[in-house]
C-alpha atoms as a PDB file:
ATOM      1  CA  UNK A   1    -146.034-128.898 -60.417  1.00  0.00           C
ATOM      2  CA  UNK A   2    -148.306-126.431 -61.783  1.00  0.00           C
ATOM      3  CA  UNK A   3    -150.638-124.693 -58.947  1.00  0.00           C
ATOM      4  CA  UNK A   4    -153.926-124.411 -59.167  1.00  0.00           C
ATOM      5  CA  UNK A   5    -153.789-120.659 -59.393  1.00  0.00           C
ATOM      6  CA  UNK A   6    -151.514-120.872 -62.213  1.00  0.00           C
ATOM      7  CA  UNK A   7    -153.937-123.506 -64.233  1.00  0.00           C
ATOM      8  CA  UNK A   8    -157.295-121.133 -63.607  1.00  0.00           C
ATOM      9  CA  UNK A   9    -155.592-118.539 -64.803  1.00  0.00           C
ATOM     10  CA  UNK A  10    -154.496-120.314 -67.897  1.00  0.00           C
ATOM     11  CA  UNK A  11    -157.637-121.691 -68.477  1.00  0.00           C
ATOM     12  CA  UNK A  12    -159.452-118.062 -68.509  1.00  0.00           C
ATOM     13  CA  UNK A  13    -156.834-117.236 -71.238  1.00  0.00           C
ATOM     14  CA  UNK A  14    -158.251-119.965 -73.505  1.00  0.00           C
ATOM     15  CA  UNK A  15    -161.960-119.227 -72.042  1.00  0.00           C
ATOM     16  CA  UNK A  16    -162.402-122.661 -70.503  1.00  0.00           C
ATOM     17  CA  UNK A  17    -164.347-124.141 -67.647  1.00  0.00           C
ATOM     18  CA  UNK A  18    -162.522-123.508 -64.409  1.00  0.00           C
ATOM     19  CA  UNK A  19    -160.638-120.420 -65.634  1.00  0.00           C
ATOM     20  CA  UNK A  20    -160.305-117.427 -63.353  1.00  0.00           C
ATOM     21  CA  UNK A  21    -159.163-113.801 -64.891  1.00  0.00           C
ATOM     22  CA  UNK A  22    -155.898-112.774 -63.468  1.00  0.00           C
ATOM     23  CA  UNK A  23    -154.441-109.136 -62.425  1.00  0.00           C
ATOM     24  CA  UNK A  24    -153.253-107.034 -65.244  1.00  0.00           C
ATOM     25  CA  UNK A  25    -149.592-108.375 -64.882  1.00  0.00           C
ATOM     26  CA  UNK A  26    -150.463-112.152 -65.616  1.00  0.00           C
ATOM     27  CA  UNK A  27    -152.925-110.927 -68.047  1.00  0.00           C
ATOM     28  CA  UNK A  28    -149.980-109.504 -70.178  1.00  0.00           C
ATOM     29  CA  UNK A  29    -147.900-112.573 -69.199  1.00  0.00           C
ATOM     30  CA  UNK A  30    -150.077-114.983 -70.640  1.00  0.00           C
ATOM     31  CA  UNK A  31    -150.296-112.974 -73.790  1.00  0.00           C
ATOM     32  CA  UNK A  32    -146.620-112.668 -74.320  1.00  0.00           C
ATOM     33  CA  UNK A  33    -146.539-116.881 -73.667  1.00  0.00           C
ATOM     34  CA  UNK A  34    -149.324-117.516 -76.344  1.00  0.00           C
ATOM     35  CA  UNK A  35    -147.549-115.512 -79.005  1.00  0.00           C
ATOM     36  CA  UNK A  36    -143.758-116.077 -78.388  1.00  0.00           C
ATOM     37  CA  UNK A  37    -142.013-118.623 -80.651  1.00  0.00           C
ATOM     38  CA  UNK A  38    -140.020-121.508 -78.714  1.00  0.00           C
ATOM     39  CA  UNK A  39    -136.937-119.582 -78.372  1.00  0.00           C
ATOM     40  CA  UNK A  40    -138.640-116.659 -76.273  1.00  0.00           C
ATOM     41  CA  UNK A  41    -141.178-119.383 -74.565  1.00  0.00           C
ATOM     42  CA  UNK A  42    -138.276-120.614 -72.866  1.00  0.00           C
ATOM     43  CA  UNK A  43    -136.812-117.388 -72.033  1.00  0.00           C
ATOM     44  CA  UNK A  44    -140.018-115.995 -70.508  1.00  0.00           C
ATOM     45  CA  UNK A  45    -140.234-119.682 -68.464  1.00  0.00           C
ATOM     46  CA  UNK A  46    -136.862-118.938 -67.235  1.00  0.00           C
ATOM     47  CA  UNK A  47    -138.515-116.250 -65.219  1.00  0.00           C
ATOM     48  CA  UNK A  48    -142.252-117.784 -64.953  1.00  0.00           C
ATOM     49  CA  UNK A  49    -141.322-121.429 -64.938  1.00  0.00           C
ATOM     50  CA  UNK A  50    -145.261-122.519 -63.581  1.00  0.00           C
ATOM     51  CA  UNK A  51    -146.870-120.117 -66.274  1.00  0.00           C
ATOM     52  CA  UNK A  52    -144.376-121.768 -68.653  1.00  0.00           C
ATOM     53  CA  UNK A  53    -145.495-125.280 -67.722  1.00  0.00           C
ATOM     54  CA  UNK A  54    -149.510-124.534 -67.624  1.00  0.00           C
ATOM     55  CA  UNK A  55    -149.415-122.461 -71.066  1.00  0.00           C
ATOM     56  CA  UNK A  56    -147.147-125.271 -72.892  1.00  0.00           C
ATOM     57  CA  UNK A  57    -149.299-128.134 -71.789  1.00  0.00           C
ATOM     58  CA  UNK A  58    -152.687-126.025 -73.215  1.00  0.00           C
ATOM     59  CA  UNK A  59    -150.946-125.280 -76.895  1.00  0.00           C
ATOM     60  CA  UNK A  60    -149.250-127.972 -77.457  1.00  0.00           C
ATOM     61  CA  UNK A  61    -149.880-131.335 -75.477  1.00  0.00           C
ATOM     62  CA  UNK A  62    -153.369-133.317 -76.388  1.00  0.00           C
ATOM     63  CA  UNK A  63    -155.271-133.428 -72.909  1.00  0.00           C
ATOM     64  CA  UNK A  64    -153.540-130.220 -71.791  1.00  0.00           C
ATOM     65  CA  UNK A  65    -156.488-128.262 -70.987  1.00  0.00           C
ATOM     66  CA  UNK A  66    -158.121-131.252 -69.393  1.00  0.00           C
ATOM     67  CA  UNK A  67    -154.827-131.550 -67.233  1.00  0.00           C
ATOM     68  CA  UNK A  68    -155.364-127.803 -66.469  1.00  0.00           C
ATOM     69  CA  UNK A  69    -159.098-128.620 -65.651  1.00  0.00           C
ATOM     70  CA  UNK A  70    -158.177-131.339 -63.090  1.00  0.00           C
ATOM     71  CA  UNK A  71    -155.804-129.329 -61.432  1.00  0.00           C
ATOM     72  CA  UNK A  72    -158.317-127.006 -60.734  1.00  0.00           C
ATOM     73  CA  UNK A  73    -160.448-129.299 -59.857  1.00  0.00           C
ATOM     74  CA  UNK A  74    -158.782-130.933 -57.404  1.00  0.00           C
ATOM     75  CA  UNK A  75    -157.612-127.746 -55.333  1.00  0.00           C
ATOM     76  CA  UNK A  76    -161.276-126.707 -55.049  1.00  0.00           C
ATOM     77  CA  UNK A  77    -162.065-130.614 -54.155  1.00  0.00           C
ATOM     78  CA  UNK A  78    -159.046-130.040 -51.149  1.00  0.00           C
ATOM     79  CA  UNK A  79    -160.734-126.573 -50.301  1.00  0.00           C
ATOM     80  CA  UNK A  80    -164.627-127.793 -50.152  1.00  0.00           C
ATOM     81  CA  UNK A  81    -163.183-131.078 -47.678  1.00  0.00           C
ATOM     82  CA  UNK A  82    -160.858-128.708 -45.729  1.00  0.00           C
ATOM     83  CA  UNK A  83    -164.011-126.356 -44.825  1.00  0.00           C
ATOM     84  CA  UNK A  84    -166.126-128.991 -44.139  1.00  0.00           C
ATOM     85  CA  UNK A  85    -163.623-130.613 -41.348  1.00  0.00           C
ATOM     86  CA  UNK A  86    -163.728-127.329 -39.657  1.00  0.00           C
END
């Protein structure tokens, strides 16, 4: 499961609706993920399993960024019903 933190992030990456710019750290994460070949993809997920997931399903799966998108979406969906029950 990807979080929803994970997904904004990836989505800034690619400059979509929904993204949200990381810290420095992920920033360099996400870099190494969008250039790495498959071999060193998996290695870095080994490590980063979620920022695995979120950048594989953006580069290579048709509907990935939606996927991303409604991950995000739903989280803030959870957040905006959570306040208002307080």
């Amino acid at each position: 499961m990807i979080p929803a933190k994970v997904a904004a992030a990836v989505l800034w990456r690619y400059g979509e609706p929904g993204g949200v710019e990381p810290g420095g750290f992920v920033k360099a994460l996400l870099e190494a993920f969008a250039h790495a070949d498959p071999m060193n993809h998996r290695l870095l997920a080994m490590g980063f399993a979620e920022y695995g997931e979120a950048m594989w399903l953006a580069q290579n799966r048709p509907g990935g960024i939606e996927k991303l998108r409604a991950i995000v979406g739903e989280a803030q969906e959870r957040g905006a019903s959570g306040a208002a029950a307080r």
